[in-house]
C-alpha atoms as a PDB file:
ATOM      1  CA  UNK A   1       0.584  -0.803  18.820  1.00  0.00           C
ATOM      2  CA  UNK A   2       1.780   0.999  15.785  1.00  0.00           C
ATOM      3  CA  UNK A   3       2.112  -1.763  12.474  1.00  0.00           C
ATOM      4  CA  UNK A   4       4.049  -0.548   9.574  1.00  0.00           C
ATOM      5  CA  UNK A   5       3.340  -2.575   6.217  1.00  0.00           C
ATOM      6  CA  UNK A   6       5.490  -2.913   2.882  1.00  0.00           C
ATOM      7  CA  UNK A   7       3.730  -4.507  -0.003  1.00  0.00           C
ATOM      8  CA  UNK A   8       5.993  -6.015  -2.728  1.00  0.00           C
ATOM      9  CA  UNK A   9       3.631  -7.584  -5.193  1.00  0.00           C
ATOM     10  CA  UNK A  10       1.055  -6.503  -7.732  1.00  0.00           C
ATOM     11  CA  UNK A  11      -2.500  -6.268  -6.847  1.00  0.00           C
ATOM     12  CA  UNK A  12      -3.977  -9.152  -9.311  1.00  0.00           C
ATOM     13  CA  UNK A  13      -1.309 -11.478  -9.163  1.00  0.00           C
ATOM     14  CA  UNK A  14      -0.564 -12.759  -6.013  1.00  0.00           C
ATOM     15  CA  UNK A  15      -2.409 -13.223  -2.787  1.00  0.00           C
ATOM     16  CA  UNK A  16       0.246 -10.685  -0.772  1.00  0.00           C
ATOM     17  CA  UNK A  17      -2.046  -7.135  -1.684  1.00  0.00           C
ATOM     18  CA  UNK A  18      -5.059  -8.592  -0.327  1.00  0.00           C
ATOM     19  CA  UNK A  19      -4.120 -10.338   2.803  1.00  0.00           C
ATOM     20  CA  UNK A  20      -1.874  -6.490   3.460  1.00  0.00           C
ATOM     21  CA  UNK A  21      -5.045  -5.078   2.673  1.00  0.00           C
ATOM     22  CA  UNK A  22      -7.106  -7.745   5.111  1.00  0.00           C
ATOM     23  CA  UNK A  23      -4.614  -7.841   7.788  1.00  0.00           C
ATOM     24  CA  UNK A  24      -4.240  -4.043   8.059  1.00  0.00           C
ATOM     25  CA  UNK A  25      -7.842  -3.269   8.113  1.00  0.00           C
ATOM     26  CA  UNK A  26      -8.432  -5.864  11.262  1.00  0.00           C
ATOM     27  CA  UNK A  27      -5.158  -4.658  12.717  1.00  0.00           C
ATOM     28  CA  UNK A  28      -7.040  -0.939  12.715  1.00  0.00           C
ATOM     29  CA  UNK A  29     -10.759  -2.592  13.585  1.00  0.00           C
ATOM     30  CA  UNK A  30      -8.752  -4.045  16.649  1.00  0.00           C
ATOM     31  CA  UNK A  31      -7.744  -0.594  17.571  1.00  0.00           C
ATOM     32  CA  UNK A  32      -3.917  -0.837  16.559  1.00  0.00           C
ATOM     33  CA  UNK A  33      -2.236   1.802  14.203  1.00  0.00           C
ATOM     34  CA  UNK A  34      -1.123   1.534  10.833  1.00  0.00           C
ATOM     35  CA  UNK A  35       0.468   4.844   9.950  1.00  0.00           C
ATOM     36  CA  UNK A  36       2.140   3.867   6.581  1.00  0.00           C
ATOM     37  CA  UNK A  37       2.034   0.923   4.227  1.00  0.00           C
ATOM     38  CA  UNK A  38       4.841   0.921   1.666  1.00  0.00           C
ATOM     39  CA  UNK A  39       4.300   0.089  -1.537  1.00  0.00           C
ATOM     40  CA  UNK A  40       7.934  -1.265  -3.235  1.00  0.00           C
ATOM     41  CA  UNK A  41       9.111  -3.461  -6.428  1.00  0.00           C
ATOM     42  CA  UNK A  42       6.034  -5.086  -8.149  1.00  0.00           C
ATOM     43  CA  UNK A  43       3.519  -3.515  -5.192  1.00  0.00           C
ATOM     44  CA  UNK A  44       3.899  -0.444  -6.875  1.00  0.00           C
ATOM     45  CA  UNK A  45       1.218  -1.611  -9.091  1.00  0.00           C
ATOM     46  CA  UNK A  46      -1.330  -0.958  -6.179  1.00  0.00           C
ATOM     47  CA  UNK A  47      -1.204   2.546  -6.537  1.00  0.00           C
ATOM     48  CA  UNK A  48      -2.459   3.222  -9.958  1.00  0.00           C
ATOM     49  CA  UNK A  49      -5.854   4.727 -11.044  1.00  0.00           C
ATOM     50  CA  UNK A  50      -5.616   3.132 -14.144  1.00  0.00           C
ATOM     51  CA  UNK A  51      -6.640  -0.209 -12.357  1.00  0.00           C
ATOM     52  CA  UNK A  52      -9.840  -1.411 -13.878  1.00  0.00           C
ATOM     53  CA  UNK A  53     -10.768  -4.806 -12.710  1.00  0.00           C
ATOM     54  CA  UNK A  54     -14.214  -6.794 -14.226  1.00  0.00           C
ATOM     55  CA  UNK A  55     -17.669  -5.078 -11.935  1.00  0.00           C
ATOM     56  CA  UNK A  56     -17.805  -8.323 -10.572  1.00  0.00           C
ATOM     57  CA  UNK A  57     -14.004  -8.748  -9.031  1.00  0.00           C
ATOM     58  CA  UNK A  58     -12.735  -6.706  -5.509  1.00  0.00           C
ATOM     59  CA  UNK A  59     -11.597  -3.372  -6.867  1.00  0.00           C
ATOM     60  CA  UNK A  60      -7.531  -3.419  -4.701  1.00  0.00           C
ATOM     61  CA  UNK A  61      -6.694  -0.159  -5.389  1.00  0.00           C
ATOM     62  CA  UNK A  62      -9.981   1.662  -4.103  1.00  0.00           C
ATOM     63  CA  UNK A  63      -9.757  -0.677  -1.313  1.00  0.00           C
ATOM     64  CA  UNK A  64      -6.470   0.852  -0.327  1.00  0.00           C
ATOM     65  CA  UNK A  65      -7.659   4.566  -1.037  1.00  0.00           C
ATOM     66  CA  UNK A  66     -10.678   4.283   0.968  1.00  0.00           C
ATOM     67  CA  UNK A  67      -8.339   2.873   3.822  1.00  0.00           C
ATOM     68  CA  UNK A  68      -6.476   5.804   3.182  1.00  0.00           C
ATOM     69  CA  UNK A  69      -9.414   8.150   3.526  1.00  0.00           C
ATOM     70  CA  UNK A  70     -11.154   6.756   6.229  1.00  0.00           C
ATOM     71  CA  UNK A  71      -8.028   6.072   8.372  1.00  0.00           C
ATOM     72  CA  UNK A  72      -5.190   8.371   7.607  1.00  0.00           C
ATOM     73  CA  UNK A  73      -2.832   5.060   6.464  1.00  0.00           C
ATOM     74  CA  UNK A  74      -0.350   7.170   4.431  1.00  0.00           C
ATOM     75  CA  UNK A  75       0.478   5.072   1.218  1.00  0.00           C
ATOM     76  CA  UNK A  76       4.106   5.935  -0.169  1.00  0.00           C
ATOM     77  CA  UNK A  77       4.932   4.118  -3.493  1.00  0.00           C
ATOM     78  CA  UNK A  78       8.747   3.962  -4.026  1.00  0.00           C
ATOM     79  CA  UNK A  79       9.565   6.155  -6.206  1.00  0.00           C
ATOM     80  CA  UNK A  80      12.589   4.146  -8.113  1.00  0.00           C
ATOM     81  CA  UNK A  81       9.894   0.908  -8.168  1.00  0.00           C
ATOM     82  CA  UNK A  82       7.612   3.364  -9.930  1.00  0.00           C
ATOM     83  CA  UNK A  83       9.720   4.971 -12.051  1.00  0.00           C
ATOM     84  CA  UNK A  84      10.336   1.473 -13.516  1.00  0.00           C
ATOM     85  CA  UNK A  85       7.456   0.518 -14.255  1.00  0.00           C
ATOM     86  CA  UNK A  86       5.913   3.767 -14.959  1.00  0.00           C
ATOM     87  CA  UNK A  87       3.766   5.199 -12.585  1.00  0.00           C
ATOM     88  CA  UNK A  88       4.015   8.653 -12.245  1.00  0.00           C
ATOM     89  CA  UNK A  89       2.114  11.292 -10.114  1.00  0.00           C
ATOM     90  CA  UNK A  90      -0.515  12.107 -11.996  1.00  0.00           C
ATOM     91  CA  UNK A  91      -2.032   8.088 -12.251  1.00  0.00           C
ATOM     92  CA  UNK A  92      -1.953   7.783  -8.619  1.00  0.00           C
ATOM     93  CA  UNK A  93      -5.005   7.132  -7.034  1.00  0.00           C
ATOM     94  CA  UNK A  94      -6.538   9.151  -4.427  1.00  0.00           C
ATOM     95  CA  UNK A  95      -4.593   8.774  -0.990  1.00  0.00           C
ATOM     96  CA  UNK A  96      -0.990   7.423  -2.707  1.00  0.00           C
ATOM     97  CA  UNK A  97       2.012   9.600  -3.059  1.00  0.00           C
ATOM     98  CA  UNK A  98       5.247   8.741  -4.673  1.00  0.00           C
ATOM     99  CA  UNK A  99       8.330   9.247  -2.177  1.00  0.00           C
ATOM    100  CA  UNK A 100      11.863   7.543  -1.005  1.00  0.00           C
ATOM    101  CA  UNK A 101      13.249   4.244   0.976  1.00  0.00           C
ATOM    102  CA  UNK A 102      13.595   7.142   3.625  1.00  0.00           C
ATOM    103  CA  UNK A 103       9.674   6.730   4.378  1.00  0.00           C
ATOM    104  CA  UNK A 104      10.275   2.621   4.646  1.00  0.00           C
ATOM    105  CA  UNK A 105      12.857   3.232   6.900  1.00  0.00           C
ATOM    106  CA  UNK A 106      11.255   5.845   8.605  1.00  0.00           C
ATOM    107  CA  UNK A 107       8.431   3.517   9.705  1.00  0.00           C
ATOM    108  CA  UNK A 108      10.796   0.649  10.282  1.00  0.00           C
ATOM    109  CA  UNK A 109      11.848   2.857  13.211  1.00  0.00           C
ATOM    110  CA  UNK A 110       8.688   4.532  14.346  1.00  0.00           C
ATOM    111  CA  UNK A 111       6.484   1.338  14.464  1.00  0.00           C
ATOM    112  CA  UNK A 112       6.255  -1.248  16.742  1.00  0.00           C
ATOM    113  CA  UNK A 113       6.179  -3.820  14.331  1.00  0.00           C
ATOM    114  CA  UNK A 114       6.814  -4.634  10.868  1.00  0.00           C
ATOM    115  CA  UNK A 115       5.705  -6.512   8.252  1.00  0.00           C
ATOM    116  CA  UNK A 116       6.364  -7.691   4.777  1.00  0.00           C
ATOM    117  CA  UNK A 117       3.502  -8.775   2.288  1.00  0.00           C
ATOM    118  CA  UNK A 118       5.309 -10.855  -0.937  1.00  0.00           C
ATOM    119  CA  UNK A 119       8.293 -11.648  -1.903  1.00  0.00           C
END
């Protein structure tokens, strides 16, 4: 089964990044496919390299890259959410890329099911 994932809040401040995270890392263990997880309004925050949580708390944004890496999940950041709240190109980390609601829609279409992570 293919899963397609949109994230909506920020990585320290709500549960919704984590359980995305979680959920979409047994979904793949279970042998299911998660070919994109969308990263829109506050979720944007996900995305950035500037991230730089206390040695002793999870680390959400390498969490997501290495998911990236390890299991060609493309992570799209919406472009407009970014744009807002500045996140640019070149603070991405490894395995985001900035793009359109055409990639959300495009994997509303292509996966079997969808889900939503925050408000």
């Amino acid at each position: 089964m293919k899963i397609g994932i949109m994230v909506s809040e920020g990585p320290y401040n709500h549960q919704a990044s984590d359980t995305a995270y979680l959920f979409a890392r047994t979904a793949i263990e279970k042998g299911h496919k998660v070919p994109r997880v969308f990263f829109y309004h506050d979720g944007v925050n996900n995305s950035t390299k500037l991230t730089q949580p206390p040695t002793d708390d999870r680390n959400v944004v390498n969490r997501w890259s290495k998911l990236a890496e390890e299991h060609g999940v493309d992570l799209v950041v919406c472009i407009a959410a970014g744009m807002r709240r500045g996140i640019t190109d070149d603070i991405l980390a490894p395995g985001f890329r900035i793009s359109g609601l055409g990639q959300l829609v495009e994997a509303g279409i292509q996966c079997d099911r969808f889900l939503t992570f925050g408000d």
